[in-house]
PDB file of N, CA and C in Angstrom:
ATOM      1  N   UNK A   1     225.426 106.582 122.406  1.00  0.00           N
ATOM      2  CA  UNK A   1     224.811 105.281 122.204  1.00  0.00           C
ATOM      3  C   UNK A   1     223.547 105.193 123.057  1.00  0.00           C
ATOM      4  N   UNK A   2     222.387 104.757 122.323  1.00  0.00           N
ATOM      5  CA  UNK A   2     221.028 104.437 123.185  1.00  0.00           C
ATOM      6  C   UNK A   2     221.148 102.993 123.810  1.00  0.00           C
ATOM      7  N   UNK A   3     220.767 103.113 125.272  1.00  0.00           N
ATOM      8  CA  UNK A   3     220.875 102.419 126.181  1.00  0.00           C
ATOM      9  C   UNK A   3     219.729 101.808 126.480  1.00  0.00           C
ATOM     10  N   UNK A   4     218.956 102.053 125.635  1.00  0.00           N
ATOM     11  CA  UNK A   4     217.521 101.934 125.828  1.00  0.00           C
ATOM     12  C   UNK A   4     216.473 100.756 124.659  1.00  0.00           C
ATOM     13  N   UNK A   5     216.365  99.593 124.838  1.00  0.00           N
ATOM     14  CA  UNK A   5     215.780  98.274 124.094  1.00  0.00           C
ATOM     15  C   UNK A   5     214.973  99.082 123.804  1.00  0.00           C
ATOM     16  N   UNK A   6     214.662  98.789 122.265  1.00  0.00           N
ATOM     17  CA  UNK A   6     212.585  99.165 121.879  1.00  0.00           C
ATOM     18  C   UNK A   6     211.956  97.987 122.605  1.00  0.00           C
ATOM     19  N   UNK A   7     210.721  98.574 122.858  1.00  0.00           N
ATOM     20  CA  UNK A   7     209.915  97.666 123.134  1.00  0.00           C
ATOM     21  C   UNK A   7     208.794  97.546 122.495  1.00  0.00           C
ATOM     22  N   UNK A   8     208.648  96.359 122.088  1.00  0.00           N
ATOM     23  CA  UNK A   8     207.610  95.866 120.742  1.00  0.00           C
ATOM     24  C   UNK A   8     206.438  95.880 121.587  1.00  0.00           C
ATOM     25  N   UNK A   9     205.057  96.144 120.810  1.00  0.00           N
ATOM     26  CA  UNK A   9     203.890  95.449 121.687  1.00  0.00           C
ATOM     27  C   UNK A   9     204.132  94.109 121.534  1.00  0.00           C
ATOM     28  N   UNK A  10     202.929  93.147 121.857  1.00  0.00           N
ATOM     29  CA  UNK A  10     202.312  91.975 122.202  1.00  0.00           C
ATOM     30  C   UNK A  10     202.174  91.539 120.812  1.00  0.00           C
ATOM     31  N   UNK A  11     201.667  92.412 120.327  1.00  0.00           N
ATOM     32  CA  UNK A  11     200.810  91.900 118.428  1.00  0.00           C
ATOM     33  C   UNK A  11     201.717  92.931 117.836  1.00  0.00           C
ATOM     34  N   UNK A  12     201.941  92.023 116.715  1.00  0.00           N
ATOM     35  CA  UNK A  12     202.813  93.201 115.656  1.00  0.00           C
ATOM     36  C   UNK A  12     202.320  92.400 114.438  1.00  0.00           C
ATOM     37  N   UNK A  13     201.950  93.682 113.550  1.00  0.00           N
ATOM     38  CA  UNK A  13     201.762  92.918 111.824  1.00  0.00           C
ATOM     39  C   UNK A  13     202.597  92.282 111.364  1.00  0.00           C
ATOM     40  N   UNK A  14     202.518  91.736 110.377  1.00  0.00           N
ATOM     41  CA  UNK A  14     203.298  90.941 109.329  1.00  0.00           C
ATOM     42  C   UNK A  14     204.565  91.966 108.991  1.00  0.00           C
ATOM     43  N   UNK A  15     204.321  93.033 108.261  1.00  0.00           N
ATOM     44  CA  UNK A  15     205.565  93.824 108.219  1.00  0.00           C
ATOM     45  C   UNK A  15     207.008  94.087 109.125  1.00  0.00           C
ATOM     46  N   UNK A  16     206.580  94.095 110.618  1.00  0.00           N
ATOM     47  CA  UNK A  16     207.313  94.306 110.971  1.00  0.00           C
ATOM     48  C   UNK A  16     207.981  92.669 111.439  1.00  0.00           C
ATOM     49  N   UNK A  17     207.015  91.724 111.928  1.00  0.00           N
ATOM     50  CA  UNK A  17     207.563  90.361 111.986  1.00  0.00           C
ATOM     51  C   UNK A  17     208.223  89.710 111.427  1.00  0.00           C
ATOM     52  N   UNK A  18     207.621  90.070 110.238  1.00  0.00           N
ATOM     53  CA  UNK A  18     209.153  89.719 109.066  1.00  0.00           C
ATOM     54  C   UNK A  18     210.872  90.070 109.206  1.00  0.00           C
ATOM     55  N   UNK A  19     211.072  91.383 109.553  1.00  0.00           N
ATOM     56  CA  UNK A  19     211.840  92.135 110.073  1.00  0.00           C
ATOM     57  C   UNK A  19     212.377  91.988 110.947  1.00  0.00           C
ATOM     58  N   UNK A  20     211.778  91.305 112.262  1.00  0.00           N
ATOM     59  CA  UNK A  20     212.445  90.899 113.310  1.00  0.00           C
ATOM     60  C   UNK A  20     212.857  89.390 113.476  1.00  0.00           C
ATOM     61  N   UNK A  21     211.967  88.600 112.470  1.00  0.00           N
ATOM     62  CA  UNK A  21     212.396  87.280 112.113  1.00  0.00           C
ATOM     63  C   UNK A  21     213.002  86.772 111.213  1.00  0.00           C
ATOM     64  N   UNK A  22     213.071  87.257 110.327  1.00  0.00           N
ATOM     65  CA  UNK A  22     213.851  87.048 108.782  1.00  0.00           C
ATOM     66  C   UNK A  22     213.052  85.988 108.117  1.00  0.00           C
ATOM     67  N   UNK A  23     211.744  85.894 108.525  1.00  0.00           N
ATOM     68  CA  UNK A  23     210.698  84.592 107.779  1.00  0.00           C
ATOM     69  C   UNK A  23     209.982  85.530 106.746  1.00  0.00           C
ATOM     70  N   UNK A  24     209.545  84.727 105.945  1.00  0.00           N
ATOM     71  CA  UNK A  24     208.987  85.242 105.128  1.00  0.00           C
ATOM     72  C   UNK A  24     207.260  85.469 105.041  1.00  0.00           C
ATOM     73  N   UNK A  25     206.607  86.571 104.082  1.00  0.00           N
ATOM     74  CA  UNK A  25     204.942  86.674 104.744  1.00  0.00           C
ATOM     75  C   UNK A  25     204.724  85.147 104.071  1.00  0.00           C
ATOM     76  N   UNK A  26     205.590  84.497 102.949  1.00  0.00           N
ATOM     77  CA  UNK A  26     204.628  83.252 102.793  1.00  0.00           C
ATOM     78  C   UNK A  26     204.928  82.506 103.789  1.00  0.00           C
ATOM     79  N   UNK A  27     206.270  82.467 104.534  1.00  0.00           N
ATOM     80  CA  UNK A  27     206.564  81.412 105.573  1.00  0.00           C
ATOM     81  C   UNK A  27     205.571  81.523 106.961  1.00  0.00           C
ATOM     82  N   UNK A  28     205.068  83.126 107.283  1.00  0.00           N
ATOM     83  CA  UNK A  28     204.337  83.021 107.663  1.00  0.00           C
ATOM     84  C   UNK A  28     202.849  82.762 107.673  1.00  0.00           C
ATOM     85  N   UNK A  29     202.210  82.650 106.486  1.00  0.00           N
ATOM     86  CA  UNK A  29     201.197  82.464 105.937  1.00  0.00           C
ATOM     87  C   UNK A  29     201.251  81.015 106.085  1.00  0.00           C
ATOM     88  N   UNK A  30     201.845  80.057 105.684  1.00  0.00           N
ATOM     89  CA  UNK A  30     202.266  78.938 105.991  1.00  0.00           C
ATOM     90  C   UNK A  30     202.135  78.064 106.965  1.00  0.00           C
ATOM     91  N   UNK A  31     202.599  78.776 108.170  1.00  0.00           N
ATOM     92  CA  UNK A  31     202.194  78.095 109.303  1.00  0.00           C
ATOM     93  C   UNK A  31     200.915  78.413 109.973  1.00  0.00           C
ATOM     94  N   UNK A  32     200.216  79.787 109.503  1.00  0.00           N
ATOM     95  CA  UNK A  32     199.001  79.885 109.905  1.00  0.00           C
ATOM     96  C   UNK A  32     197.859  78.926 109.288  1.00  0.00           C
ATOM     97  N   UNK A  33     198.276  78.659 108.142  1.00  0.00           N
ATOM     98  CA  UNK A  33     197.341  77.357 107.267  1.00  0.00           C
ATOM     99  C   UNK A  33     197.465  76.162 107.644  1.00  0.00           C
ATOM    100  N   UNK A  34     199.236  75.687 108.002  1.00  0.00           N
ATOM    101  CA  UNK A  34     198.930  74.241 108.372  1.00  0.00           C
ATOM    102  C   UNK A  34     198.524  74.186 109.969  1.00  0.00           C
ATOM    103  N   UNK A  35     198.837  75.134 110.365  1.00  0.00           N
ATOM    104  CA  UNK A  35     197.722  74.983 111.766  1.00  0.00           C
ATOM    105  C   UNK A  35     199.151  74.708 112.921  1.00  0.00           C
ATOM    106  N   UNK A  36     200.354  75.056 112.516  1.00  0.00           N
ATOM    107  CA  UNK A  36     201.379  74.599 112.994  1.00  0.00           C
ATOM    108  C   UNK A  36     201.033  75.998 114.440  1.00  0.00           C
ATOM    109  N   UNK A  37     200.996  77.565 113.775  1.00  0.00           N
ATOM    110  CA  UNK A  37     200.686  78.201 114.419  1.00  0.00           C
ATOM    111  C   UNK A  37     198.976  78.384 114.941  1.00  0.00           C
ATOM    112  N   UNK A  38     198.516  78.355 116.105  1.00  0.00           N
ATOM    113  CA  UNK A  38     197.434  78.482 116.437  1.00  0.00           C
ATOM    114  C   UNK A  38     196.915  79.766 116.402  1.00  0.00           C
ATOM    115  N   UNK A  39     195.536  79.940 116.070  1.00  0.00           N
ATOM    116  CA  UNK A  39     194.871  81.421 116.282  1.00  0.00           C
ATOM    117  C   UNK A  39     194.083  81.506 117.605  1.00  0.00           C
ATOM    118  N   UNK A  40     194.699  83.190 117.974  1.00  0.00           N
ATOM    119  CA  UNK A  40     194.481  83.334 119.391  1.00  0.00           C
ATOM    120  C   UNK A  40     195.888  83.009 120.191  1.00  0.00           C
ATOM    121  N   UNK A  41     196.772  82.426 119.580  1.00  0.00           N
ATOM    122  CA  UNK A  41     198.005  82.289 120.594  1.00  0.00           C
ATOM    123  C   UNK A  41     199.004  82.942 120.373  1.00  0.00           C
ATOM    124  N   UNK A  42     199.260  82.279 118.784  1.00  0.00           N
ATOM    125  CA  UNK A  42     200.259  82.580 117.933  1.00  0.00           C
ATOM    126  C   UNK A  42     199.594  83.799 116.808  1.00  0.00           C
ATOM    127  N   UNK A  43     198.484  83.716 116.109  1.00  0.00           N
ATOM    128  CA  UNK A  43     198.405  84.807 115.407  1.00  0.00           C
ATOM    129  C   UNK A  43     196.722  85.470 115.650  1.00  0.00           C
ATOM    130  N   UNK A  44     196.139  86.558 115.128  1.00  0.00           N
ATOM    131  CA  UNK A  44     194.545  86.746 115.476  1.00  0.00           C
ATOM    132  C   UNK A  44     194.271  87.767 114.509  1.00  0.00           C
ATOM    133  N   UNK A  45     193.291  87.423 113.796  1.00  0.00           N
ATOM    134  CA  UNK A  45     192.841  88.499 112.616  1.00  0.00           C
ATOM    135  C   UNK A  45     191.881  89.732 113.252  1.00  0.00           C
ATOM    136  N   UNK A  46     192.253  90.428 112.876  1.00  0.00           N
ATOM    137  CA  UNK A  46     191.557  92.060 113.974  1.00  0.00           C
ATOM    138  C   UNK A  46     190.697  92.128 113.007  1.00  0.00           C
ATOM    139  N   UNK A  47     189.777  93.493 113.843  1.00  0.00           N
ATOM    140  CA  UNK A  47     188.694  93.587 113.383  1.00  0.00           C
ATOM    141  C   UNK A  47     188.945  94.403 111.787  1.00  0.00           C
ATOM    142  N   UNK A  48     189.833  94.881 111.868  1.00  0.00           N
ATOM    143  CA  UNK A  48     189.758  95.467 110.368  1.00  0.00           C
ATOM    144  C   UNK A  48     190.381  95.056 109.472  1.00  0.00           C
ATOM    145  N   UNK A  49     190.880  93.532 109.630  1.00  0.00           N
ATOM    146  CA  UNK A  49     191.150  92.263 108.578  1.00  0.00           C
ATOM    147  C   UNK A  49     192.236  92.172 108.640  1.00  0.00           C
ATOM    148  N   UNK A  50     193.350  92.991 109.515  1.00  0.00           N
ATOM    149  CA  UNK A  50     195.144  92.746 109.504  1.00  0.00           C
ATOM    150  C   UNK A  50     195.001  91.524 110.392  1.00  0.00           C
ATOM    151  N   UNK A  51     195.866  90.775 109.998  1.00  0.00           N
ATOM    152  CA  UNK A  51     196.875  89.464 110.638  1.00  0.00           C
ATOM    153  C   UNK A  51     197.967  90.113 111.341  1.00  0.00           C
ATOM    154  N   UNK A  52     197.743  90.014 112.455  1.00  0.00           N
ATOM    155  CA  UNK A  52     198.754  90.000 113.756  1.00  0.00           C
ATOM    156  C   UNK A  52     199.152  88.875 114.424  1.00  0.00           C
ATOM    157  N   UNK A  53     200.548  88.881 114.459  1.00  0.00           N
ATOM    158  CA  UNK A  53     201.149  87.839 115.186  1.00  0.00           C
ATOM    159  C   UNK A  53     202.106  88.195 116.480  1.00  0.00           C
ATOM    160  N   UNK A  54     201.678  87.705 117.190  1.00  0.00           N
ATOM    161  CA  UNK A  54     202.256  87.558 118.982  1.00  0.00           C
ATOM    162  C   UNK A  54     203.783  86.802 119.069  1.00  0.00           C
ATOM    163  N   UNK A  55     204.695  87.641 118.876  1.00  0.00           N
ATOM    164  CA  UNK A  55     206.172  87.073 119.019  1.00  0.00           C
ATOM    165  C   UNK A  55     206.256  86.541 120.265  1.00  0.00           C
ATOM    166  N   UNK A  56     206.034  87.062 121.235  1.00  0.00           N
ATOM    167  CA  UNK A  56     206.061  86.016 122.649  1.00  0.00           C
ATOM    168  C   UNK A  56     205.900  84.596 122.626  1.00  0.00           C
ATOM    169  N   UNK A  57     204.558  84.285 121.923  1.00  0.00           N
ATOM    170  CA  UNK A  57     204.161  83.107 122.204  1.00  0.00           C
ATOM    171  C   UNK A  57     205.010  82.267 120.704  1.00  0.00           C
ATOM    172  N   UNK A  58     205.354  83.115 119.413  1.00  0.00           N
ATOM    173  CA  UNK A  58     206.152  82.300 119.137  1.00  0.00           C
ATOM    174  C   UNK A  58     207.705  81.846 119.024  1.00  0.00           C
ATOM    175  N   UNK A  59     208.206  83.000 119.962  1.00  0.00           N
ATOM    176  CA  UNK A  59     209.151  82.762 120.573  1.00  0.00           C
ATOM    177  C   UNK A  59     209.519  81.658 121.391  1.00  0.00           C
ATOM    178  N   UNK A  60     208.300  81.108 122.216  1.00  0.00           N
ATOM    179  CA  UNK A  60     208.229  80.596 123.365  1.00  0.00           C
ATOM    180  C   UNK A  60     207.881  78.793 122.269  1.00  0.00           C
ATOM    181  N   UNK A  61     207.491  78.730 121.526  1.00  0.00           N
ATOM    182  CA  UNK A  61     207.014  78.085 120.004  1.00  0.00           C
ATOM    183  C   UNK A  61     208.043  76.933 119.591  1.00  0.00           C
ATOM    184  N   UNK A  62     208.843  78.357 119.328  1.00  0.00           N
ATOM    185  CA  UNK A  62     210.180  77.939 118.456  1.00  0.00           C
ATOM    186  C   UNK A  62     210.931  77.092 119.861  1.00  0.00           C
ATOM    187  N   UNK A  63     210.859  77.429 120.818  1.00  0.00           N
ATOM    188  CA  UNK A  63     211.764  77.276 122.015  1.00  0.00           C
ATOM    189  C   UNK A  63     211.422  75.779 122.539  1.00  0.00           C
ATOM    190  N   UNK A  64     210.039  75.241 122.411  1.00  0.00           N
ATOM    191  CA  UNK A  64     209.704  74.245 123.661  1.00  0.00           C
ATOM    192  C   UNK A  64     208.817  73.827 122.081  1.00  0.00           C
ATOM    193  N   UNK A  65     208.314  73.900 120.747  1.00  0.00           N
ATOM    194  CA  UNK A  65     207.646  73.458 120.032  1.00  0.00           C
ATOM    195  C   UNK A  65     206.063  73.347 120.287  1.00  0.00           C
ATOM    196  N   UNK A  66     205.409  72.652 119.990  1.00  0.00           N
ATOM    197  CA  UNK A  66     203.705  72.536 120.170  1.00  0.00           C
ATOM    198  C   UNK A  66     203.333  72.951 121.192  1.00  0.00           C
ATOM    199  N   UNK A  67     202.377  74.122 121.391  1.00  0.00           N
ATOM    200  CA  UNK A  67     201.994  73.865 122.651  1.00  0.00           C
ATOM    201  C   UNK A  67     201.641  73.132 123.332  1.00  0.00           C
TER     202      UNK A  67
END
């Protein structure tokens, strides 16, 4: 047995966020439109046009609500 947590980066694409959240890319698409999630906190479009989202901060989101 591995004894050993993965450790995610900071930013992870949509693919795998999905995966670790069970939300969906529209559920996430969703909150990036109504502005529920902020850019720069919660998600940040890179330079080569992927949408990355920061589980920390919406971990921390889900936990305490609005920043």
């Amino acid at each position: 047995m591995n004894s050993n947590p993965t450790v995610l980066p900071k930013w992870v694409k949509s693919c795998l966020y999905t995966k670790i959240s069970g939300l969906t890319v529209d559920a996430l698409k969703g909150k990036r439109v109504s502005g529920a999630w902020q850019e720069g906190l919660h998600w940040q479009k890179a330079p080569d046009g992927n949408i990355y989202y920061n589980w920390q901060a919406i971990d921390k989101w889900i936990e305490n609500g609005n920043p």
